[in-house]
Protein backbone atom coordinates (compact mmCIF):
# COMPACT_ATOMS: atom_id res chain seq x y z
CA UNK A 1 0.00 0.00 0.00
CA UNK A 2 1.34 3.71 -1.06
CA UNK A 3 1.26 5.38 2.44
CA UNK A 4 0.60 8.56 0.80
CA UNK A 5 -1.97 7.61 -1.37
CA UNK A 6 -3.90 6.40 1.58
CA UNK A 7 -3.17 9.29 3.37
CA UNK A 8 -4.96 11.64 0.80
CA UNK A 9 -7.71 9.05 0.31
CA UNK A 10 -8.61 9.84 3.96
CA UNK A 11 -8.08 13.30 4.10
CA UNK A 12 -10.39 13.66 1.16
CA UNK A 13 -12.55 11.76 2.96
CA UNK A 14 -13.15 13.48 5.77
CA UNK A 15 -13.11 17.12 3.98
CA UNK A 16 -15.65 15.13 1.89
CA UNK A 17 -18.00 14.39 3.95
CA UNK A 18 -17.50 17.25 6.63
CA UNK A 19 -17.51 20.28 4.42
CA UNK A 20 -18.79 18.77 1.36
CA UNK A 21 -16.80 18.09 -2.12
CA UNK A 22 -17.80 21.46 -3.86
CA UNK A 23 -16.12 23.76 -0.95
CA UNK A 24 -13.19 21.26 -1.11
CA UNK A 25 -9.88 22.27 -3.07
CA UNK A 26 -7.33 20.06 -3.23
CA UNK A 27 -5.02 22.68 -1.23
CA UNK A 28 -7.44 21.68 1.55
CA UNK A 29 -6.29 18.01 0.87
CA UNK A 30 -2.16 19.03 0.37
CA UNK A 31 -2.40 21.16 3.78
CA UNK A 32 -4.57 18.57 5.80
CA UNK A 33 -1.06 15.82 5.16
CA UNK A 34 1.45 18.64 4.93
CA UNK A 35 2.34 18.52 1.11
CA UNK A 36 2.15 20.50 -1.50
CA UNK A 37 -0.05 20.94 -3.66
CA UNK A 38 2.15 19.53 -7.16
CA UNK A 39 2.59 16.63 -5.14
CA UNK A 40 -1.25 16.01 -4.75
CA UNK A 41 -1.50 16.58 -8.29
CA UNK A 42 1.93 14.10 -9.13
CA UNK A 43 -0.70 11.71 -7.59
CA UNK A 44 -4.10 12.14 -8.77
CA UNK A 45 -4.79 14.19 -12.05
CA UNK A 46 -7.74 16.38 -10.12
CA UNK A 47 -10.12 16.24 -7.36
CA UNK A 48 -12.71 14.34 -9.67
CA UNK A 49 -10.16 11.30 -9.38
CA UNK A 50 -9.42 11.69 -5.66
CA UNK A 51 -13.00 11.52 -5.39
CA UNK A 52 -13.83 8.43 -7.37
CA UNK A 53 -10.88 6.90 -5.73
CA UNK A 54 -12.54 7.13 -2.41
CA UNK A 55 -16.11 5.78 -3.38
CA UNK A 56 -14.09 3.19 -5.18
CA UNK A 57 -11.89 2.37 -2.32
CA UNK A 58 -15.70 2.00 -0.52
CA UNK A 59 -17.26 -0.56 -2.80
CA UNK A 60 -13.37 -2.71 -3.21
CA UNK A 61 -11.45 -1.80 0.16
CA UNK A 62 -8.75 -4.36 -1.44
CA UNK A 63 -8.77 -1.43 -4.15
CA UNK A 64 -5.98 0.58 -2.31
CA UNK A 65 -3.35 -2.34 -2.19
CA UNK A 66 -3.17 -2.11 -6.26
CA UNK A 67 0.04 -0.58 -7.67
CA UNK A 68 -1.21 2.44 -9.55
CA UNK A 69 0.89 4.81 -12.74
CA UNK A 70 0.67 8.61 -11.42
CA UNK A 71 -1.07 10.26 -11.76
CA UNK A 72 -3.98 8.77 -11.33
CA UNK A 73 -6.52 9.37 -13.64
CA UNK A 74 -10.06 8.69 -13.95
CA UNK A 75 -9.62 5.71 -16.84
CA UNK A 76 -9.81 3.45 -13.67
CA UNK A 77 -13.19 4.65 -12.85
CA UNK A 78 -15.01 4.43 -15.74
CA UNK A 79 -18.49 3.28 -14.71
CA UNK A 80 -17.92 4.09 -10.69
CA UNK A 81 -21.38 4.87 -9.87
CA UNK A 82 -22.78 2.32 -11.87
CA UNK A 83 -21.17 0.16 -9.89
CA UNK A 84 -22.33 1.77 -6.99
CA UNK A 85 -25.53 1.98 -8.06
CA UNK A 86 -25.84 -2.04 -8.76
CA UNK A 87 -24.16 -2.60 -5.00
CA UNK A 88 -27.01 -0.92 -3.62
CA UNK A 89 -29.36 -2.68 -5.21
CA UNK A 90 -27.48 -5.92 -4.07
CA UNK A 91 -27.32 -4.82 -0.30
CA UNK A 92 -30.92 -3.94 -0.20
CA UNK A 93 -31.92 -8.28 -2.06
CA UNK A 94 -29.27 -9.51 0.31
CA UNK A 95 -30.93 -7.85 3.47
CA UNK A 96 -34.35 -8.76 2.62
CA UNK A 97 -33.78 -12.53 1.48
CA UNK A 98 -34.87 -14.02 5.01
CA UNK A 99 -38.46 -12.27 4.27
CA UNK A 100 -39.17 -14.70 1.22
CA UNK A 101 -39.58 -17.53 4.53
CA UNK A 102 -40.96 -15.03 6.72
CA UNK A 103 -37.77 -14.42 8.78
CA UNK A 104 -37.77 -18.55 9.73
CA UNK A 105 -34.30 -19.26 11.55
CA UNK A 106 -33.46 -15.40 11.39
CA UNK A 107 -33.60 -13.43 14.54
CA UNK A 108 -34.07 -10.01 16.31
CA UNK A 109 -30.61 -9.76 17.01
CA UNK A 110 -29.35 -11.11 13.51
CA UNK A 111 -31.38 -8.57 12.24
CA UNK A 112 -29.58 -5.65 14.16
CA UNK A 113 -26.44 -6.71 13.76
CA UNK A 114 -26.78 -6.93 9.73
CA UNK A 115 -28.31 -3.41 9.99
CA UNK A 116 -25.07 -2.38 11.80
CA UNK A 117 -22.82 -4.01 9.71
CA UNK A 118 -23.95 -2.45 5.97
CA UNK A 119 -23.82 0.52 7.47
CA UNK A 120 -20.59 0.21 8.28
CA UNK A 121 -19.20 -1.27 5.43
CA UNK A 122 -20.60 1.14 3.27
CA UNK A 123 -20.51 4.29 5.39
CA UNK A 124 -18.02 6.74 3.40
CA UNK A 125 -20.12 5.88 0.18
CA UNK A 126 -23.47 6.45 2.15
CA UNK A 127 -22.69 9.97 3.87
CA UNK A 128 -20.47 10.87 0.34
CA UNK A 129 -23.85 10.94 -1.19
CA UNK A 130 -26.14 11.89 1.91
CA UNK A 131 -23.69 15.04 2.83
CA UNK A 132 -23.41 15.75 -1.66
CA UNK A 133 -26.54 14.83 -2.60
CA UNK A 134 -27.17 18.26 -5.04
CA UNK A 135 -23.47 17.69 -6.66
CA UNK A 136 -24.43 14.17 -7.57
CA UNK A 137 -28.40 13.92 -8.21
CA UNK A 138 -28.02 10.60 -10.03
CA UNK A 139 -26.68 8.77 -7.25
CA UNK A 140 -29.03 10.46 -4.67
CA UNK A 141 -31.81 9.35 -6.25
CA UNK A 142 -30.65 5.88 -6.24
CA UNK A 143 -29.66 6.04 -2.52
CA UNK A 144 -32.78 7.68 -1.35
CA UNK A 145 -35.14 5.15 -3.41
CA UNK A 146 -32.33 2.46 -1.45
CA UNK A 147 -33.25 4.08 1.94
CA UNK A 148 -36.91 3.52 1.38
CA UNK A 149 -36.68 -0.01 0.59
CA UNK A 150 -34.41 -0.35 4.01
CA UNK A 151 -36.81 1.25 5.67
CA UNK A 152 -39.49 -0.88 4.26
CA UNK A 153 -37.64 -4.24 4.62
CA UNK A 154 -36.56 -3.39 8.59
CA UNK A 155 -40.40 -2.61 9.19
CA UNK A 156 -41.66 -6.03 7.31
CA UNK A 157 -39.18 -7.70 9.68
CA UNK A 158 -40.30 -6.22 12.64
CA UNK A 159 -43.78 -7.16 11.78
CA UNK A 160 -42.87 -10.63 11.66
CA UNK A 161 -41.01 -10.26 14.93
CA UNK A 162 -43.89 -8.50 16.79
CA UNK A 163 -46.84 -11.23 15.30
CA UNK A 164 -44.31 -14.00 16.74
CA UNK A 165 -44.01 -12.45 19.88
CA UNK A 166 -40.33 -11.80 20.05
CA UNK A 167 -40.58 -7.97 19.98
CA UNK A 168 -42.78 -5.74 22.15
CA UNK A 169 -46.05 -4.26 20.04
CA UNK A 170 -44.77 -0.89 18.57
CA UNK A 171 -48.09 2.00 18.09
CA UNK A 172 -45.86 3.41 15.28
CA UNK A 173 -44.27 0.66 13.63
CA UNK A 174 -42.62 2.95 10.77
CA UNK A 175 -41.41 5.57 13.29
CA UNK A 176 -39.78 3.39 15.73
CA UNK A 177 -38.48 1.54 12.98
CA UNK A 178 -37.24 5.32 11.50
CA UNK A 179 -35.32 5.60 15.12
CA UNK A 180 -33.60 2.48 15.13
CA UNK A 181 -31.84 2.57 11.53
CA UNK A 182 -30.86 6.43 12.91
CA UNK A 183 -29.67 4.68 16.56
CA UNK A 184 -27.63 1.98 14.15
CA UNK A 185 -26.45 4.77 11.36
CA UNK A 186 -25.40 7.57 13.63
CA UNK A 187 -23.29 4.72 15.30
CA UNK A 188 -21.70 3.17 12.51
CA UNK A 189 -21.31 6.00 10.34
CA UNK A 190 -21.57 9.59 11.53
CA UNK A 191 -19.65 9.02 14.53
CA UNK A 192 -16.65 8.13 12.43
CA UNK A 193 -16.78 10.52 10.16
CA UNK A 194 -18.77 13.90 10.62
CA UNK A 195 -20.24 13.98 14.18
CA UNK A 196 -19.38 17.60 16.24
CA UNK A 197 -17.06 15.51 18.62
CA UNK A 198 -15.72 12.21 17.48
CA UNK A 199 -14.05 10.01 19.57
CA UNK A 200 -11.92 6.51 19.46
CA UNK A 201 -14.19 3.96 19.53
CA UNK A 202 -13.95 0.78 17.66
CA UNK A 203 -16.52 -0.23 15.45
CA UNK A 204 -17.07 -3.29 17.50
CA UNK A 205 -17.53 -1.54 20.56
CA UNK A 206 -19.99 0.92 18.71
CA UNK A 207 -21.96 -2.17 18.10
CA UNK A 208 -22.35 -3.54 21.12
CA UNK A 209 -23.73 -0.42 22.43
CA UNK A 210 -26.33 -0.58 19.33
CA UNK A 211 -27.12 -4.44 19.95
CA UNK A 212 -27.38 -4.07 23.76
CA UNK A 213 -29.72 -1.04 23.98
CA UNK A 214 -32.29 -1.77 20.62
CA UNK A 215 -32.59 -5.12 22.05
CA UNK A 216 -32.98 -4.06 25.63
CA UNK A 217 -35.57 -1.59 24.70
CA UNK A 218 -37.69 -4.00 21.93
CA UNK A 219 -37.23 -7.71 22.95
CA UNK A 220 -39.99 -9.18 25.06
């Protein structure tokens, strides 16, 4: 792995998603790792391609490990948010395959703990487009017709939970539901990456706070 590569992948990042790609410059990038600017651009041929690099780096985290000619231009992304486009569609069938057996052998807590987990896999691509939604209305679309099925598919499952008996009656099934993908989001992704104060806590640790409270506060 090129240390400095990664190191502008995750300053981008972070500028990315904290004061949004259009106020970014890629002096913001060169002074966040204490470069210069030519050597941002001996790297990557623009912002454009640090960009893609990052939402690529998001759907293939083995992506960064490839040797790459500088600088790097966007020939390697050609048809990035295609791809991005046809991984949400795969997250959203994967999540909702236990509903074609109405949730038999899947649980409460394997549903929370799936919840967690695509959120964090996929939580630089998800706020990228959340926190740049008017630079990028093709992929916004796509992501918040992908939050609606989510939301629909956590609700069905809760349904089936609730009629079995192994979660409490909810009075506003769709609301509640609403606060638990924020509880498991704001967790797993903006607590990373663009809360006010962040703070050093592993991902695993982040999820046992999410698994012990939801289920705490819904399990009969």
């Amino acid at each position: 792995m090129d240390t400095r590569i990664k190191a502008i992948a995750e300053a981008a990042t972070l500028l990315f998603l904290r004061q949004g790609y259009a106020r970014t410059q890629i002096s913001h990038i060169a002074e966040a790792i204490g470069v210069s600017v030519g050597t941002i651009y001996h790297d990557f041929a623009g912002k454009k391609e640090i960009m893609h690099f990052v939402l690529k780096c998001t759907i293939d985290p083995d992506f960064i490990n490839r040797e790459f000619e500088r600088p790097i231009t966007d020939n390697l992304f050609s048809g990035v948010e295609d791809e991005i486009v046809s991984l949400l569609a795969q997250s959203q069938n994967g999540f909702a395959e236990h509903l074609e057996n109405d949730a038999a052998g899947y649980s409460f807590e394997d549903l929370i703990s799936d919840a967690y987990d695509i959120f964090a896999r996929y939580a630089v691509g998800c706020l990228f487009i959340e926190k740049n939604q008017f630079e990028f209305p093709l992929l916004a679309e796509h992501y918040k017709a992908y939050r609606r099925k989510f939301l629909d598919t956590m609700s069905r499952y809760l349904a089936i939970f609730i009629n079995s008996g192994t979660v409490r009656p909810m009075e506003h099934l769709e609301l509640t539901t609403t606060l638990i993908i924020e509880i498991l989001t704001w967790w797993a992704m903006d607590r990373r990456y663009t809360s006010f104060e962040t703070s050093d806590i592993s991902l695993e640790l982040a999820k046992k706070i999410c698994m012990d409270n939801i289920l705490s506060a819904y399990k009969n």
